[in-house]
C-alpha atoms as a PDB file:
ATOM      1  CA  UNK A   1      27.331  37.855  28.029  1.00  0.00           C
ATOM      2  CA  UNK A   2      25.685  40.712  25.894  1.00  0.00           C
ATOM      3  CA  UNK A   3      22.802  42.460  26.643  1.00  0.00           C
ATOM      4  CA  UNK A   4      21.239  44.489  23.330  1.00  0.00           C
ATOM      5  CA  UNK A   5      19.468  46.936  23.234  1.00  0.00           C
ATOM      6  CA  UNK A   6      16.360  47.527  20.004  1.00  0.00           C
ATOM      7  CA  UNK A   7      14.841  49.918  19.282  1.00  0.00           C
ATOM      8  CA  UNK A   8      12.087  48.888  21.252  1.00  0.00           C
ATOM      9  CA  UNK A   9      13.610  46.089  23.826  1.00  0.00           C
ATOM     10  CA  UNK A  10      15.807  45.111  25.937  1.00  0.00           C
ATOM     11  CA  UNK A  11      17.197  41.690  25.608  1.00  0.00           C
ATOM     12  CA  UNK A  12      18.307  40.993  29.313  1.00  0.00           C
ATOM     13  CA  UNK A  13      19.430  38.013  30.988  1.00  0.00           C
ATOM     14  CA  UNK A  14      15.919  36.773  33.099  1.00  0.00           C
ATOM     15  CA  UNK A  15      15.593  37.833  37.038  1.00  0.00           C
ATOM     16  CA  UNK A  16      13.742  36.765  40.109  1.00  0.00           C
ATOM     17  CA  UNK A  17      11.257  38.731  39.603  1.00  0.00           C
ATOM     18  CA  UNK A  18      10.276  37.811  35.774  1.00  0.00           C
ATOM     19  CA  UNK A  19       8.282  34.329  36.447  1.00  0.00           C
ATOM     20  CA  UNK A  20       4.925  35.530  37.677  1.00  0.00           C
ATOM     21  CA  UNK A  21       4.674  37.505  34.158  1.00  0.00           C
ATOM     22  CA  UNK A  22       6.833  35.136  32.305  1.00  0.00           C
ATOM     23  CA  UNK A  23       4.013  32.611  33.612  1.00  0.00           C
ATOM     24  CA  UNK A  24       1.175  34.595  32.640  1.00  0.00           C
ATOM     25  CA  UNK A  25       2.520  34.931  29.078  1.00  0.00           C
ATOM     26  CA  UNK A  26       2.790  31.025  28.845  1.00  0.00           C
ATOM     27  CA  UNK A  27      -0.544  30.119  30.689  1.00  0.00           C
ATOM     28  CA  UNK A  28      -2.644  31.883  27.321  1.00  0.00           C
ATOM     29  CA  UNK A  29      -3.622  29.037  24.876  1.00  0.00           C
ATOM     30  CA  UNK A  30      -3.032  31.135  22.108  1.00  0.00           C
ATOM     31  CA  UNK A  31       0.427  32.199  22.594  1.00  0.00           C
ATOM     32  CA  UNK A  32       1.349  28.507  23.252  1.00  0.00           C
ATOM     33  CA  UNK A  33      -0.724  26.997  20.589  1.00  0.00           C
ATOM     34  CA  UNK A  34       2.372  25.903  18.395  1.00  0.00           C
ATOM     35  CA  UNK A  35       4.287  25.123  21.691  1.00  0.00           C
ATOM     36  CA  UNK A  36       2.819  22.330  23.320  1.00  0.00           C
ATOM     37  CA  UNK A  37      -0.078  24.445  25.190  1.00  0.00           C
ATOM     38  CA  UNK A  38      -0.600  26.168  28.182  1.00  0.00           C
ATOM     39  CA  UNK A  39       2.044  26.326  31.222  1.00  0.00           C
ATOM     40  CA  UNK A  40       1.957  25.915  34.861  1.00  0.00           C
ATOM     41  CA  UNK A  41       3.823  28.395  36.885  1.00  0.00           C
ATOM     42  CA  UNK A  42       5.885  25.230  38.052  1.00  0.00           C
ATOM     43  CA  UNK A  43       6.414  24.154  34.426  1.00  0.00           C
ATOM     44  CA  UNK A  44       7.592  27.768  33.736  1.00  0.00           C
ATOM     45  CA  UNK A  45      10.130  27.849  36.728  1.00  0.00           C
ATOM     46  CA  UNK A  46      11.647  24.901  35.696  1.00  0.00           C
ATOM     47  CA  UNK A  47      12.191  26.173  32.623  1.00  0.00           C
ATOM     48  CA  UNK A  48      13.693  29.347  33.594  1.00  0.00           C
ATOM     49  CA  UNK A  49      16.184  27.279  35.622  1.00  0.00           C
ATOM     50  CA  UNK A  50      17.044  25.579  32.194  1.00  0.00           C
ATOM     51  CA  UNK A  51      17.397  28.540  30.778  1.00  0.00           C
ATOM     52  CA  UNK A  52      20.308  30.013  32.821  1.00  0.00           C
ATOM     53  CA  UNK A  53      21.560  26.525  32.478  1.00  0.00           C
ATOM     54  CA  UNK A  54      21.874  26.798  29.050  1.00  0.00           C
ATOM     55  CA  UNK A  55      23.405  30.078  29.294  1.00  0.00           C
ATOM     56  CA  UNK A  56      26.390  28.589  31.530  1.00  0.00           C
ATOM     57  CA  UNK A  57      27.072  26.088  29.489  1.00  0.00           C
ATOM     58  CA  UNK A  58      26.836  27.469  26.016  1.00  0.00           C
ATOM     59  CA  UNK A  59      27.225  31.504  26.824  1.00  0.00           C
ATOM     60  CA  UNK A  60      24.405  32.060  25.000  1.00  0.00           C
ATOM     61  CA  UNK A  61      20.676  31.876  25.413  1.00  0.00           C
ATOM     62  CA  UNK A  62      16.869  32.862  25.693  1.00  0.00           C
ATOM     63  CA  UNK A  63      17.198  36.776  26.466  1.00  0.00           C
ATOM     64  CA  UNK A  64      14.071  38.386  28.576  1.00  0.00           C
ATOM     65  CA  UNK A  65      12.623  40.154  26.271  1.00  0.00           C
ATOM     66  CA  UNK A  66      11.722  43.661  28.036  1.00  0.00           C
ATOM     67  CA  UNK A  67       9.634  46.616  26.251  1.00  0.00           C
ATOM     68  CA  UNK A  68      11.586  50.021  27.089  1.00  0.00           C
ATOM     69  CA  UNK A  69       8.521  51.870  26.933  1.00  0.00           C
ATOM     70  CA  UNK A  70       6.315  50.235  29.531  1.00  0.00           C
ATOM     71  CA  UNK A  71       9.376  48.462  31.650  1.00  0.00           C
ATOM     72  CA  UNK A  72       7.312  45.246  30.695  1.00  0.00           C
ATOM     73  CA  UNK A  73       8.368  41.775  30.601  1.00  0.00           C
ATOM     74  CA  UNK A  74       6.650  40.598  26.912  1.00  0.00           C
ATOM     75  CA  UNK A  75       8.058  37.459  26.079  1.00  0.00           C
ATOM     76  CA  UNK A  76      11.379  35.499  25.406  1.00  0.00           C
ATOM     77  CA  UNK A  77      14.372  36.167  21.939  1.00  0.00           C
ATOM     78  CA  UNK A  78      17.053  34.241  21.603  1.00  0.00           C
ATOM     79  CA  UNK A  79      19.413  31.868  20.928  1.00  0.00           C
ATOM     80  CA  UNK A  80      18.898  27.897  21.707  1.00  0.00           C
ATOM     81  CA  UNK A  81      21.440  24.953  21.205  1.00  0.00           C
ATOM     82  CA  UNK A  82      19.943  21.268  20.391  1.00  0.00           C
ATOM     83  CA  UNK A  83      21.441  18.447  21.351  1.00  0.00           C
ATOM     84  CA  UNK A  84      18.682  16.388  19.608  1.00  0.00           C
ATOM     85  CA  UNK A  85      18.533  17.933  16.272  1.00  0.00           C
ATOM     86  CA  UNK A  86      20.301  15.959  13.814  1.00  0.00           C
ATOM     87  CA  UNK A  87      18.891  17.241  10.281  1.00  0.00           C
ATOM     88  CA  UNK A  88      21.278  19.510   7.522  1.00  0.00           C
ATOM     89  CA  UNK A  89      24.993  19.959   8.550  1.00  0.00           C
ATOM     90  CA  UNK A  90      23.779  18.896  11.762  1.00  0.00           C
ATOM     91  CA  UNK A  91      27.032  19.327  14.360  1.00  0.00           C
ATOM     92  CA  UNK A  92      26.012  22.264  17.461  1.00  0.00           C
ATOM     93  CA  UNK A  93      22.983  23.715  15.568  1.00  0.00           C
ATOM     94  CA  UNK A  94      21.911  26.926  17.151  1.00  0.00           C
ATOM     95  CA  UNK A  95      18.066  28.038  16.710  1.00  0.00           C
ATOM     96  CA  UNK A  96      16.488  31.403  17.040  1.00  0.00           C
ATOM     97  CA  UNK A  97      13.307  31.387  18.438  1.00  0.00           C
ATOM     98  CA  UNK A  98      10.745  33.985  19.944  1.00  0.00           C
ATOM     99  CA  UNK A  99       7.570  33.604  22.101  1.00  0.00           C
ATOM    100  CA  UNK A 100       5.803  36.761  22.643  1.00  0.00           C
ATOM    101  CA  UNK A 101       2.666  37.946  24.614  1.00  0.00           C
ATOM    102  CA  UNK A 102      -0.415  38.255  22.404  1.00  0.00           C
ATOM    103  CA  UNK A 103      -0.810  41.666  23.502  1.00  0.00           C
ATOM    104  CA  UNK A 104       2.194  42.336  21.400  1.00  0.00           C
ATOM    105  CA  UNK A 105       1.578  40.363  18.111  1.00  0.00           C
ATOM    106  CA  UNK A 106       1.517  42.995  14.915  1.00  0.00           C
ATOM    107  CA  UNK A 107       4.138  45.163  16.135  1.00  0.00           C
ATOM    108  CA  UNK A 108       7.378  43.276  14.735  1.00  0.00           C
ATOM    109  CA  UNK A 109       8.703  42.820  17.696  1.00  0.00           C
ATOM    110  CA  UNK A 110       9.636  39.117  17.056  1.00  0.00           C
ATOM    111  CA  UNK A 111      11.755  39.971  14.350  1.00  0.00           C
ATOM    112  CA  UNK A 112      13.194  43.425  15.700  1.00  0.00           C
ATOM    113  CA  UNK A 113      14.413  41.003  18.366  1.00  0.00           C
ATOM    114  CA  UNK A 114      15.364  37.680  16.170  1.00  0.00           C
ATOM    115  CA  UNK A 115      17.646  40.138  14.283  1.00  0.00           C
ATOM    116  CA  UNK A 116      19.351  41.065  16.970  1.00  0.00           C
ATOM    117  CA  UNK A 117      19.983  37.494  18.566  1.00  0.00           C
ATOM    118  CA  UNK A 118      21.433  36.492  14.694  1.00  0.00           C
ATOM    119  CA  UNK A 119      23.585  40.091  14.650  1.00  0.00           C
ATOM    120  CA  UNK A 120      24.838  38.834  17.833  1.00  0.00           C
ATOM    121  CA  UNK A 121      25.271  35.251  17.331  1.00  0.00           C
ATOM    122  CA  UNK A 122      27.143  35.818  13.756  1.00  0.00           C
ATOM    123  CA  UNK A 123      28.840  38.867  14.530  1.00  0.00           C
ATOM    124  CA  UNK A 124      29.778  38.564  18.183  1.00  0.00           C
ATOM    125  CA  UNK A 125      30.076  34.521  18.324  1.00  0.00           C
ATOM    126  CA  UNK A 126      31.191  33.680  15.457  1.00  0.00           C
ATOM    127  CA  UNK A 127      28.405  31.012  14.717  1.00  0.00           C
ATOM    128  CA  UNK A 128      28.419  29.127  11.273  1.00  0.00           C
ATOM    129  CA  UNK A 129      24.920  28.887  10.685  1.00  0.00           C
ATOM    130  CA  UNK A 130      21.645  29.438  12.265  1.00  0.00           C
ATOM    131  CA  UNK A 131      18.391  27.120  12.045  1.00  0.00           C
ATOM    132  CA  UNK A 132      14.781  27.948  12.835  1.00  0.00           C
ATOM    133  CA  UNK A 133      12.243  25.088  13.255  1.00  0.00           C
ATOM    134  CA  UNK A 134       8.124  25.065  13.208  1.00  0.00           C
ATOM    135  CA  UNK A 135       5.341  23.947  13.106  1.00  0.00           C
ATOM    136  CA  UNK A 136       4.147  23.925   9.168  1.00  0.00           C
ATOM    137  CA  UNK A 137       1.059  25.763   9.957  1.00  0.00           C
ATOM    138  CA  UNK A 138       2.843  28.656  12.133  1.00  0.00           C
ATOM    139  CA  UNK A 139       2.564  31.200   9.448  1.00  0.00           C
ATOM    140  CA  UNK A 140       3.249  33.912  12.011  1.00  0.00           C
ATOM    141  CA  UNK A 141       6.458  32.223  12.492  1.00  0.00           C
ATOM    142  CA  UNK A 142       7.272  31.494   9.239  1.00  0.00           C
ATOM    143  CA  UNK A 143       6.862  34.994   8.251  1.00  0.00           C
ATOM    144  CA  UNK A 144       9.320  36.245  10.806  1.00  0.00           C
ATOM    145  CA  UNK A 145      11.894  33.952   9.896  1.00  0.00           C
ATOM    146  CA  UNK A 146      11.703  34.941   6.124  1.00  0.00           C
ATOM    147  CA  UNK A 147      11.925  38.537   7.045  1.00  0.00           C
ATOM    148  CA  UNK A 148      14.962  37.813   9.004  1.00  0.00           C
ATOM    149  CA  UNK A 149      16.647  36.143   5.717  1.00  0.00           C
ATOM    150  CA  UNK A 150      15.894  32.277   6.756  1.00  0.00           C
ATOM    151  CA  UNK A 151      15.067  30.575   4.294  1.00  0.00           C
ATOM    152  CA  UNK A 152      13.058  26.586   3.760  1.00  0.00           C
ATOM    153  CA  UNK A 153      15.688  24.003   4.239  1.00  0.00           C
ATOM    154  CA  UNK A 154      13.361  20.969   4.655  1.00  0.00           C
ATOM    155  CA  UNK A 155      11.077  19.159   6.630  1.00  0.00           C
ATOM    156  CA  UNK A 156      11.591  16.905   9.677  1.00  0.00           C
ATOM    157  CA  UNK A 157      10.553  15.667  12.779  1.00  0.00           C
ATOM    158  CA  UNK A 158      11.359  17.055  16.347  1.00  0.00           C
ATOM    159  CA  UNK A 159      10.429  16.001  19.701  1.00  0.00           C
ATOM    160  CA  UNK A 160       7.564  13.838  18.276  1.00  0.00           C
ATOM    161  CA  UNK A 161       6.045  16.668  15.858  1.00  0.00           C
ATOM    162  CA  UNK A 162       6.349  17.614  12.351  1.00  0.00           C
ATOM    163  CA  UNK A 163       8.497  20.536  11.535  1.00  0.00           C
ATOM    164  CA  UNK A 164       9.733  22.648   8.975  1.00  0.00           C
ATOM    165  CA  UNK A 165      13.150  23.988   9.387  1.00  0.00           C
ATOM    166  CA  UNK A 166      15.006  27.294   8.028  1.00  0.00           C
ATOM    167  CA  UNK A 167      18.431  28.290   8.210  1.00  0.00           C
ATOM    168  CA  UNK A 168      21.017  31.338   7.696  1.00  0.00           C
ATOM    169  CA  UNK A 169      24.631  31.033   6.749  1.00  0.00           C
ATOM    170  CA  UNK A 170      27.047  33.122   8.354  1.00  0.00           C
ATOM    171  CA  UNK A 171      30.401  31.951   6.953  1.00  0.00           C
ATOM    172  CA  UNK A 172      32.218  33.688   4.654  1.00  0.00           C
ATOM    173  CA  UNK A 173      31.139  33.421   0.831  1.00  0.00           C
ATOM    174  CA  UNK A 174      27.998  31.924   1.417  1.00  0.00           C
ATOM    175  CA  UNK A 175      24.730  34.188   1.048  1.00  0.00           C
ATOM    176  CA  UNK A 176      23.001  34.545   4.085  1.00  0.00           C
ATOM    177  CA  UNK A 177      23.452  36.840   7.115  1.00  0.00           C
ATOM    178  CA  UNK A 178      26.004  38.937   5.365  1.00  0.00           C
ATOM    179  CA  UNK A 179      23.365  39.656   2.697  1.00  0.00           C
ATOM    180  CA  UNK A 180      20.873  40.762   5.257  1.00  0.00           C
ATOM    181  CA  UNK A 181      23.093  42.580   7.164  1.00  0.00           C
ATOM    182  CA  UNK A 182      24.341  44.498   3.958  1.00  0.00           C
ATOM    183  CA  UNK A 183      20.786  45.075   2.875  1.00  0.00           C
ATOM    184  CA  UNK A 184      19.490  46.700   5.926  1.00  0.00           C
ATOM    185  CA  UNK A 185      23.270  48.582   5.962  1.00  0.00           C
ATOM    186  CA  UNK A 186      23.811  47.360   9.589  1.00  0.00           C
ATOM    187  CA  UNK A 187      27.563  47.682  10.980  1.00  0.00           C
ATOM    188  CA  UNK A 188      28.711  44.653  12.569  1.00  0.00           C
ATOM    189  CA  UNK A 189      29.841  46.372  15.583  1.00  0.00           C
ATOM    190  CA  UNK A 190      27.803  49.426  15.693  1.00  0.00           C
ATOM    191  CA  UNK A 191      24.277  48.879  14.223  1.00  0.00           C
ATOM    192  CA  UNK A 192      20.898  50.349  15.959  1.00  0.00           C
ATOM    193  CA  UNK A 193      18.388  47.339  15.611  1.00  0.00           C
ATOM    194  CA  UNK A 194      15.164  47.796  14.873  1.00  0.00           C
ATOM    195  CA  UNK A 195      12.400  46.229  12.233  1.00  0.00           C
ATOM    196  CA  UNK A 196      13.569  48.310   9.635  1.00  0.00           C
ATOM    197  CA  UNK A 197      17.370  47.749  10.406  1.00  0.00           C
ATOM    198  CA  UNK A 198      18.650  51.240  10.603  1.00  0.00           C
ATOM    199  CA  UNK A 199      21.776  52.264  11.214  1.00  0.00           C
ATOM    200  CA  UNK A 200      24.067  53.646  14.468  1.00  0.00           C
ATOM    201  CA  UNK A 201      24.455  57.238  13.568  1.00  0.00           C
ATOM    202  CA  UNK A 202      28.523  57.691  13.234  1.00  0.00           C
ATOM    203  CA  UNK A 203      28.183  55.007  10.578  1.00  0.00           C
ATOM    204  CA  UNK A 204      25.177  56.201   8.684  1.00  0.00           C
ATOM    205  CA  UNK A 205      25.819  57.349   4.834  1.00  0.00           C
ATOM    206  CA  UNK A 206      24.691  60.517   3.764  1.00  0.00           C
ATOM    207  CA  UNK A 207      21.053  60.672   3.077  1.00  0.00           C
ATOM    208  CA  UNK A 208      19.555  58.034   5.623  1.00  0.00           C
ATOM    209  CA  UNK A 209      17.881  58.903   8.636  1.00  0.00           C
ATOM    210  CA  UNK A 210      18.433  56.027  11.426  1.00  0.00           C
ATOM    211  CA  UNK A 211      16.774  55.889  14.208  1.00  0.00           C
ATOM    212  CA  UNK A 212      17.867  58.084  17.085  1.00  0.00           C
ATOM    213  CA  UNK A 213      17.481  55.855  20.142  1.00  0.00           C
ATOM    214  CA  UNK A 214      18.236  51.973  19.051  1.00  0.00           C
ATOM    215  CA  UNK A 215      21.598  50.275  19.665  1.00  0.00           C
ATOM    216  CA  UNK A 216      23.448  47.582  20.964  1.00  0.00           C
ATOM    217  CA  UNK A 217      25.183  47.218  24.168  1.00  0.00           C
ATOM    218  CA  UNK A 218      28.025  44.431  24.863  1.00  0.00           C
ATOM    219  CA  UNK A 219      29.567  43.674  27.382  1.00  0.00           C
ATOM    220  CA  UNK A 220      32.292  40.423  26.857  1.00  0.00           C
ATOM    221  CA  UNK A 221      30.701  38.262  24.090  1.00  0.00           C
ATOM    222  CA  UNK A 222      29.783  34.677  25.180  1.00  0.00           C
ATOM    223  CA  UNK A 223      32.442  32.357  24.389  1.00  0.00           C
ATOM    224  CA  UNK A 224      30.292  30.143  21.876  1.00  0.00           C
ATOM    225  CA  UNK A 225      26.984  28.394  21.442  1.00  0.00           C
END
């Protein structure tokens, strides 16, 4: 299990004491607008429980996302598998998703994070590919995604609503996350995340300035997802 450090958050595995905020975050209409609307505190405990389930059973997952600066629970990065998803190459798909706090829109966050999760899940796991589905009219979304390298694979439907998926190769001789990773100059094994992607300082070239304080931290990758 890995817990990464951005320049900004801390992905963490979720603890007792996240659901009253985790709850809050998922009670405002306008965070869950794309998501099926508001939560119930009981809908959002059940849902941490599947959380950690999915965590035992795939070694990866939905990371708490936590800002460093405030010690703040803000929202959820990570790493989903779907059972039901059948579109593209469609064996174990893998999604990165993101649900933030409103209070936090605008700052990049959502990205800073979902380029962590993919850094982790192609670099640590050894994942093939990674999807991203949504709602057509989530530009906010779609936006993200894009920056993070994704790019329009189709439309479908899921769970009774239509979608729009994107994906990101990260097999060998394929563009994709080796093409990101390359153009932000991020080392596999040593880069500082952040929204502009800068680099761990032992492994920066002359000439760049990376970003003092951002870095990953791993222990034992997961196994798979």
């Amino acid at each position: 299990m890995a817990k990464i450090e951005t320049e900004r958050l801390w992905l963490r595995r979720w603890r007792d004491g996240d659901l009253g905020p985790y709850a809050r975050i998922c009670a405002d209409p306008e965070v869950m607008r794309y998501l099926g609307g508001p939560r119930s505190r009981e809908d959002c405990k059940q849902q941490l429980a599947r959380f950690a389930a999915h965590w035992e059973r795939w070694g990866c997952g939905l990371w708490a996302a936590e800002e460093k600066a405030s010690g703040a629970l803000v929202g959820r990065i990570g790493l989903m598998h779907h059972d039901e998803w059948h579109e593209g190459e469609g064996e174990r798909e893998v999604e990165v998703g993101w649900l933030l706090a409103r209070s936090q829109w605008g700052r990049g966050l959502a990205t800073e994070g979902a380029l962590a999760s993919l850094g982790h899940g192609f670099d640590a796991l050894g994942l093939a590919r990674v999807i991203s589905i949504v709602r057509p009219d989530n530009a906010a979304s779609r936006r993200v995604m894009e920056k993070c390298g994704l790019t329009l694979r189709g439309a479908s439907r899921f769970r009774g609503i239509d979608v729009v998926w994107y994906a990101i190769d990260g097999r060998p001789g394929r563009p994709g996350w080796r093409a990101v990773r390359s153009a932000r100059r991020l080392h596999p094994d040593r880069a500082r995340w952040g929204a502009s992607g800068a680099l761990h300082p032992q492994s920066a070239p002359a000439g760049l300035n990376p970003h003092p304080r951002a870095r990953v931290r791993r222990s034992a990758p997961g196994t798979e997802c």
